[in-house]
C-alpha atoms as a PDB file:
ATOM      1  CA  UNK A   1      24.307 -14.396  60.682  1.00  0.00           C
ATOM      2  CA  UNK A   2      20.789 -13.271  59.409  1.00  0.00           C
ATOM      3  CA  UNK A   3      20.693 -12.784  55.265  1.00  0.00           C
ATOM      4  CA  UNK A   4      19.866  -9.655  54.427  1.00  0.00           C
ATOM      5  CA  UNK A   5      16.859  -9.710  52.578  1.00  0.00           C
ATOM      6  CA  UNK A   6      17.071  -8.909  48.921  1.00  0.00           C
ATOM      7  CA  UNK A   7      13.573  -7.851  47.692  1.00  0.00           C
ATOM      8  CA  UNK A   8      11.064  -4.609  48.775  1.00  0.00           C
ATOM      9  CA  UNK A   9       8.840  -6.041  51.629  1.00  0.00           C
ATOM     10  CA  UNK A  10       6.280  -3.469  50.326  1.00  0.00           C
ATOM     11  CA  UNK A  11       6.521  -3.917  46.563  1.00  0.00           C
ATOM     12  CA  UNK A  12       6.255  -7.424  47.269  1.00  0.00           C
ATOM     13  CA  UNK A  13       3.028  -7.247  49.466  1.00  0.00           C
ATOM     14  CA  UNK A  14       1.513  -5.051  46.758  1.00  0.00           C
ATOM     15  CA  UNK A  15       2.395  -7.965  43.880  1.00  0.00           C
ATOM     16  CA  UNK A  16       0.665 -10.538  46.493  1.00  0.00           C
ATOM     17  CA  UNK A  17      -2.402  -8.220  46.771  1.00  0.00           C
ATOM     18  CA  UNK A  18      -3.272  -7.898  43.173  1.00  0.00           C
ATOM     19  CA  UNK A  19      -2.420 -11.874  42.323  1.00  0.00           C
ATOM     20  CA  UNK A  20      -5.248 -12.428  45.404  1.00  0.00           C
ATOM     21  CA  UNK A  21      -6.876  -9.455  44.109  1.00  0.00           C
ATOM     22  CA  UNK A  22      -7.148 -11.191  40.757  1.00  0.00           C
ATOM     23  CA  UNK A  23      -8.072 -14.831  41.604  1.00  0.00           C
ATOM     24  CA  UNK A  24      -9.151 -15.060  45.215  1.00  0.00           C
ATOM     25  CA  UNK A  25      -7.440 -16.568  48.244  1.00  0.00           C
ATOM     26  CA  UNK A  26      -8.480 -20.612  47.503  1.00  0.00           C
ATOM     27  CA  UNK A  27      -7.446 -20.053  43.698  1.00  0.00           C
ATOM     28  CA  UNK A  28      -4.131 -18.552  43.865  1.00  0.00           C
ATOM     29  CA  UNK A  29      -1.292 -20.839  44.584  1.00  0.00           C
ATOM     30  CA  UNK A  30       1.789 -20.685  46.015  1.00  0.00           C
ATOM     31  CA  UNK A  31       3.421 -20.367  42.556  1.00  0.00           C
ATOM     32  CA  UNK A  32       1.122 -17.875  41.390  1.00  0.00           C
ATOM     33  CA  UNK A  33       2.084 -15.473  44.462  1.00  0.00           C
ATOM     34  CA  UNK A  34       6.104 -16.532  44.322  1.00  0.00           C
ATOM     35  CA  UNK A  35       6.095 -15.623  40.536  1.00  0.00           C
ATOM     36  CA  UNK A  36       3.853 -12.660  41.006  1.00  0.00           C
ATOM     37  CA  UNK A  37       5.613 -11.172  43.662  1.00  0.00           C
ATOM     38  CA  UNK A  38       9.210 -12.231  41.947  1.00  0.00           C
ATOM     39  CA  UNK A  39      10.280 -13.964  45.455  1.00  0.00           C
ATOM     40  CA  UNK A  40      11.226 -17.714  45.995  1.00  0.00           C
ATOM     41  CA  UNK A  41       8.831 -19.698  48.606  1.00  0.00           C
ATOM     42  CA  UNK A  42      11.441 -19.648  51.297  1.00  0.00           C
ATOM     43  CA  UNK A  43      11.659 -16.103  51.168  1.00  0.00           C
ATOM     44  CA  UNK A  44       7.645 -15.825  51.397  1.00  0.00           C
ATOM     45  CA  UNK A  45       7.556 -17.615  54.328  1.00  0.00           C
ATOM     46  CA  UNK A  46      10.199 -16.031  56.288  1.00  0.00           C
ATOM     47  CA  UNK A  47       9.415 -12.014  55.204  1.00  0.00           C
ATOM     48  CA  UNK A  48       5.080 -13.204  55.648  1.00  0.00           C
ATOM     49  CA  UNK A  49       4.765 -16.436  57.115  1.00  0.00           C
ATOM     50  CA  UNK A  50       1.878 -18.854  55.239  1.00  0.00           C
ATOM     51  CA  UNK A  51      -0.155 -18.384  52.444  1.00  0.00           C
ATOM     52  CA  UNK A  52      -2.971 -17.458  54.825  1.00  0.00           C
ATOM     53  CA  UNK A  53      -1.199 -14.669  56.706  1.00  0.00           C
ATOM     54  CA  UNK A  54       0.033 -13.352  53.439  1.00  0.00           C
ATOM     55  CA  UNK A  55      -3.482 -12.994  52.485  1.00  0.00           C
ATOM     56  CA  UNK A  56      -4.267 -11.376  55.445  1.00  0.00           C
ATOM     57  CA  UNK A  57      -1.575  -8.661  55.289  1.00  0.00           C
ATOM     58  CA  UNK A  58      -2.659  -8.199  51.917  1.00  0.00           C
ATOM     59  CA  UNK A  59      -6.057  -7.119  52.805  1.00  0.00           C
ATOM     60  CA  UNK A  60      -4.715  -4.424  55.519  1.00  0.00           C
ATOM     61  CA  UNK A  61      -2.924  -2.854  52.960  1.00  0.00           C
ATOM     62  CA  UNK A  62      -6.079  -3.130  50.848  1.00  0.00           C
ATOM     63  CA  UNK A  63      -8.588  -1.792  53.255  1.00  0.00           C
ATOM     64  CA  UNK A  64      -6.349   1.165  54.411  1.00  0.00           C
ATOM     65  CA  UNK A  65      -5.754   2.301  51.048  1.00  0.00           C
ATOM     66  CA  UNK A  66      -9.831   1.464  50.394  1.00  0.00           C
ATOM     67  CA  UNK A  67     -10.651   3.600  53.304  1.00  0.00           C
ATOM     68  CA  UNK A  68      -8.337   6.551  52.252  1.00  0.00           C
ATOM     69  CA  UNK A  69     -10.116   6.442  48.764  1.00  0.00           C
ATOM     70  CA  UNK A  70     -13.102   7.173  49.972  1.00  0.00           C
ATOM     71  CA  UNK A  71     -12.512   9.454  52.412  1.00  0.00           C
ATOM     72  CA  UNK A  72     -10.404  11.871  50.236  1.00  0.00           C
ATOM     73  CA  UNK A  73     -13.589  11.719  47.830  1.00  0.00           C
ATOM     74  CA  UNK A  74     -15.885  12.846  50.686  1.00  0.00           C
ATOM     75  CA  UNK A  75     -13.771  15.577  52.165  1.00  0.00           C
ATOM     76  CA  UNK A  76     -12.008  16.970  48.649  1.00  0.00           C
ATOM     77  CA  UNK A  77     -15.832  17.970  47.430  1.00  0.00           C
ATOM     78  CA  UNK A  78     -17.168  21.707  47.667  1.00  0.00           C
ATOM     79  CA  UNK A  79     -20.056  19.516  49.128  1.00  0.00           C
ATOM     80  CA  UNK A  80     -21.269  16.311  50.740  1.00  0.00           C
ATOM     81  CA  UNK A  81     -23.354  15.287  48.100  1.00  0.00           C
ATOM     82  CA  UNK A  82     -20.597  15.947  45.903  1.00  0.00           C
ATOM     83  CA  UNK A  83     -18.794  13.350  47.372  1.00  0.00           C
ATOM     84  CA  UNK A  84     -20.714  11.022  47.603  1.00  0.00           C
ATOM     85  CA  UNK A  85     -21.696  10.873  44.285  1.00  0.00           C
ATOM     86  CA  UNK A  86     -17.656  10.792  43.780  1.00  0.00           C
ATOM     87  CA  UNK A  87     -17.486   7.744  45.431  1.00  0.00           C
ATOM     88  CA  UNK A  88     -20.587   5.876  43.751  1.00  0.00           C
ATOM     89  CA  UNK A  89     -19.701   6.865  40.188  1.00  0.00           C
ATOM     90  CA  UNK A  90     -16.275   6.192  40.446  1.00  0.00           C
ATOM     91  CA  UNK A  91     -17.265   2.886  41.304  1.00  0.00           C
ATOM     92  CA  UNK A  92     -19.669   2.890  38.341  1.00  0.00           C
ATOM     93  CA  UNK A  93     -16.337   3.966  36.249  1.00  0.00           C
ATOM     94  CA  UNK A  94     -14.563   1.181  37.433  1.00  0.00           C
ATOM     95  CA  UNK A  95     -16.984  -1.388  36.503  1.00  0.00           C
ATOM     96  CA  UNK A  96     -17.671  -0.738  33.466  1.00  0.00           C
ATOM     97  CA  UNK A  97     -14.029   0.151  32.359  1.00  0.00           C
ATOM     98  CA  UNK A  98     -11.879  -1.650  29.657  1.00  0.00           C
ATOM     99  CA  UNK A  99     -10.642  -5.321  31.409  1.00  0.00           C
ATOM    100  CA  UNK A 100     -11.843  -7.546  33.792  1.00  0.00           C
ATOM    101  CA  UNK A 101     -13.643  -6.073  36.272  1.00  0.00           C
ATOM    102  CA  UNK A 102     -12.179  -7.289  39.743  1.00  0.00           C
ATOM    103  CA  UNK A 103     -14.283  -5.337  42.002  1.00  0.00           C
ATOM    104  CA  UNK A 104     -13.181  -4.835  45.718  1.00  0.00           C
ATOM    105  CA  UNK A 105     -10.992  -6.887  47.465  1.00  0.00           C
ATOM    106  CA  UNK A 106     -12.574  -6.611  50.867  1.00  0.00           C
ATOM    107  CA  UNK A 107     -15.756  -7.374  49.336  1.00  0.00           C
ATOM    108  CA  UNK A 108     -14.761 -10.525  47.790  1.00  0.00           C
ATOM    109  CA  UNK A 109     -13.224 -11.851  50.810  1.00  0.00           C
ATOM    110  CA  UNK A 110     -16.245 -10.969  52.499  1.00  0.00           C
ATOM    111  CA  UNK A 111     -18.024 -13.340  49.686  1.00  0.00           C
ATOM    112  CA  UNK A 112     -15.377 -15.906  49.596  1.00  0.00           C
ATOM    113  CA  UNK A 113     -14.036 -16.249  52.817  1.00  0.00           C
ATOM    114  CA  UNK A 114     -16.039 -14.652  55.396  1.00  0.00           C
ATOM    115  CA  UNK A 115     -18.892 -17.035  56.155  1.00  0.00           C
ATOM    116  CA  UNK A 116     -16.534 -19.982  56.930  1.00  0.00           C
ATOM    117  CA  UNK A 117     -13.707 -17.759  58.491  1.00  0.00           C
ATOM    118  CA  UNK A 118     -14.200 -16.146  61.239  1.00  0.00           C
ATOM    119  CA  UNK A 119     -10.466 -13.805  61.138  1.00  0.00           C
ATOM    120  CA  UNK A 120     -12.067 -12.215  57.578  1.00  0.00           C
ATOM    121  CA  UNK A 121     -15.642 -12.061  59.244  1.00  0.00           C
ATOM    122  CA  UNK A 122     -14.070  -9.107  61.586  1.00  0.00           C
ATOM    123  CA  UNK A 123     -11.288  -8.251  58.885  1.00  0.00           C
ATOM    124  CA  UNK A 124     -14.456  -7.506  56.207  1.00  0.00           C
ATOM    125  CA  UNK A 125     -16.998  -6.206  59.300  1.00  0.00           C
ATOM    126  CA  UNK A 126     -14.202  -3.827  60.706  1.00  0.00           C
ATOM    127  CA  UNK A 127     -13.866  -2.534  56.946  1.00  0.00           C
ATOM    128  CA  UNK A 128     -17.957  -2.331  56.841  1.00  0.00           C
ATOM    129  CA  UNK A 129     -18.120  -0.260  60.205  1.00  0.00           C
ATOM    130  CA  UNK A 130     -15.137   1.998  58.980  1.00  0.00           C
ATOM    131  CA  UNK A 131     -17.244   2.927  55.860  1.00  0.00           C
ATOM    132  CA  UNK A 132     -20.099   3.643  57.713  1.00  0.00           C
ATOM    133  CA  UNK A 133     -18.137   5.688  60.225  1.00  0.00           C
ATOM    134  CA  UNK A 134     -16.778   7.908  57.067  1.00  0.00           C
ATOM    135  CA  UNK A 135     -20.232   8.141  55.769  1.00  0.00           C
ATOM    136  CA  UNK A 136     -21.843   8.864  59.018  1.00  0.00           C
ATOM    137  CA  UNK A 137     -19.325  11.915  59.476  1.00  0.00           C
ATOM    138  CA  UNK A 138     -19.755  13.441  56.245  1.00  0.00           C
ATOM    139  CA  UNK A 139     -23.960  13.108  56.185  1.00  0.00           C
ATOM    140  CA  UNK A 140     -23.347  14.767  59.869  1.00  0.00           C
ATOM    141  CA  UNK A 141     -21.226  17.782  57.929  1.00  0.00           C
ATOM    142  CA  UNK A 142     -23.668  18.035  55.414  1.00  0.00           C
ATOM    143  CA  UNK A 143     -26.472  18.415  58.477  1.00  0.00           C
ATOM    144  CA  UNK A 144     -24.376  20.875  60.255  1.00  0.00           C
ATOM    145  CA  UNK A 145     -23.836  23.050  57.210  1.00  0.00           C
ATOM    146  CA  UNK A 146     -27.664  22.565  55.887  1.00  0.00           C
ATOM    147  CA  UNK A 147     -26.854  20.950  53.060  1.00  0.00           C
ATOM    148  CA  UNK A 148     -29.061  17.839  53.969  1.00  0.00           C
ATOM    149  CA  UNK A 149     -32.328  18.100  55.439  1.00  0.00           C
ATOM    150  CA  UNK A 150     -32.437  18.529  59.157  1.00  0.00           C
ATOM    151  CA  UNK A 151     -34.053  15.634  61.042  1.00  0.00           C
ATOM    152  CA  UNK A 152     -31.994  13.034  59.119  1.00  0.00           C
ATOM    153  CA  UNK A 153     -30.748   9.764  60.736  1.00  0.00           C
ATOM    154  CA  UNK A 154     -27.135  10.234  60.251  1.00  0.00           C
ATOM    155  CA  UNK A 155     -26.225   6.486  61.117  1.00  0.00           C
ATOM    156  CA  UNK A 156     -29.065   4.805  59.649  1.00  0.00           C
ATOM    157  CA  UNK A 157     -28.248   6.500  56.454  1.00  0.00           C
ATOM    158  CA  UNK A 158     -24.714   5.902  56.038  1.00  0.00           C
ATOM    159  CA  UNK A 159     -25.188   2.123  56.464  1.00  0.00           C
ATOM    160  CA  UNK A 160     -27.924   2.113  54.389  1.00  0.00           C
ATOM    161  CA  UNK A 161     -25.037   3.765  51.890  1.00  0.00           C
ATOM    162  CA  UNK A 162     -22.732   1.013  52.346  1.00  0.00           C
ATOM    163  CA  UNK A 163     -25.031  -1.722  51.702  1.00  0.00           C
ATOM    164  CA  UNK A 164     -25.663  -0.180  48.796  1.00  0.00           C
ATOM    165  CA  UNK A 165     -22.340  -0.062  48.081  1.00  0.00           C
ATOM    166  CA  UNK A 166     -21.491  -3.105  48.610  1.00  0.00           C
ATOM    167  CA  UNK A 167     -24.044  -4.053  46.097  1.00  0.00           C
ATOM    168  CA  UNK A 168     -23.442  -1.844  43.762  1.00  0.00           C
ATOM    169  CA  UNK A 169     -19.753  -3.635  43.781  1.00  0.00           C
ATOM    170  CA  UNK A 170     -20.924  -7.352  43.497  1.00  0.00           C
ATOM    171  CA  UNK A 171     -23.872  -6.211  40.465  1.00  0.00           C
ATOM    172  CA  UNK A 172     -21.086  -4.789  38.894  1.00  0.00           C
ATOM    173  CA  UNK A 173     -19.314  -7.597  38.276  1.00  0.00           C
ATOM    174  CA  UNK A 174     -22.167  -9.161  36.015  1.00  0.00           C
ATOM    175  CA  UNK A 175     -21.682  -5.939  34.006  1.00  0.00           C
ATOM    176  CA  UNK A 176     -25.443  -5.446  34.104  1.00  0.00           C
ATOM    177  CA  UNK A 177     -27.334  -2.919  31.658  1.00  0.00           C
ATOM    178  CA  UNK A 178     -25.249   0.488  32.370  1.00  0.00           C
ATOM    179  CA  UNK A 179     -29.124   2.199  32.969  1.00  0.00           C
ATOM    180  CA  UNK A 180     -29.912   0.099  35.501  1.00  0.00           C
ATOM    181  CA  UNK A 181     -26.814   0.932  37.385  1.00  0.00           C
ATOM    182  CA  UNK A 182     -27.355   4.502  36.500  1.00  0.00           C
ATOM    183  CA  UNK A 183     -30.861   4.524  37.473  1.00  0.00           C
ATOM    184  CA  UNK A 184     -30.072   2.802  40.952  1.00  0.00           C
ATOM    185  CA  UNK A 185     -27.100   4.940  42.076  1.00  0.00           C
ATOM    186  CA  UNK A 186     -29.392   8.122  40.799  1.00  0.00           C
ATOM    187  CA  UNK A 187     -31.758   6.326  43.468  1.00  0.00           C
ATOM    188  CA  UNK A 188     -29.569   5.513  46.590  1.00  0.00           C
ATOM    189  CA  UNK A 189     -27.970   9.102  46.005  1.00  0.00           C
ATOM    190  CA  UNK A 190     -31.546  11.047  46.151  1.00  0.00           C
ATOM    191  CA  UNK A 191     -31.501   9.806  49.518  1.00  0.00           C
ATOM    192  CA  UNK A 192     -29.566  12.493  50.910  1.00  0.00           C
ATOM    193  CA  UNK A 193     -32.116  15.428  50.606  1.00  0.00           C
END
């Protein structure tokens, strides 16, 4: 007979999320993520599987709530540039808020594990395209309704946003000079004319 299991699957995942969330995938052990999520290893392994797959469902979750973020900040402005500017000073907010800054999740994984893993190369680039897809959509609103300037490379510009983004995120975590920051998201937002 199968034991029923006695924790929250999803309450769980989201413990496991912020312990990775907080020191990485290579730096958070097995007792870290047991105590965290308030489950014994056993348990782990049978409702997840390893550490590794853990990690991975972990950064689904992650980069679907990410992705809604962002795109309820594009579409719940009275215009595009509106949201964007939403979505790069909320960021700002974040950074230089009371606590550790952890930055995003996707984007560390893209630092930490990405170049020597080829599963979080696609996990981080499928998170990267879906960001510029978002962008892309709402510059191509903001075209339709003449908000932006007619003649402007929808795609081009969105990625350009998310590298900047993803910038943005890593700088952030140096807590640099607040004008700088200020002065550069002032900068990649003037790009939308």
């Amino acid at each position: 007979m199968v034991r029923k299991r006695e924790f929250d699957m999803d309450i769980a995942l989201d413990a496991a999320m912020q312990v990775y969330w907080e020191k990485g995938f290579e730096a958070a052990s097995l007792s870290d993520l047991t105590s965290g999520m308030g489950i014994q290893r056993p348990s782990l392994y049978a409702a997840f599987g390893d550490k590794k797959e853990l990690f991975e469902a972990a950064l689904r979750k992650y980069t679907a709530i990410h992705a809604s973020d962002i795109r309820a900040k594009l579409q719940n402005r009275s215009s595009v540039k509106e949201g964007f500017r939403a979505v790069f000073e909320g960021i700002v907010e974040e950074g230089y808020s009371e606590g550790r800054y952890r930055g995003c999740f996707c984007i560390n994984t893209m630092v930490e594990l990405a170049p020597h893993d080829e599963k979080f190369e696609i996990l981080t680039r499928e998170h990267q395209m879906y960001l510029s897809v978002l962008f892309q959509e709402a510059i191509e609103r903001g075209l339709r309704s003449g908000e932006l300037e007619a003649g402007m490379n929808a795609k081009a510009l969105a990625q350009t946003l998310v590298v900047s983004l993803i910038g943005l995120t890593v700088m952030l975590k140096s807590r640099p000079e607040r004008s700088f920051i200020n002065n550069s998201v002032e900068t990649i937002l003037a790009l939308m004319k």
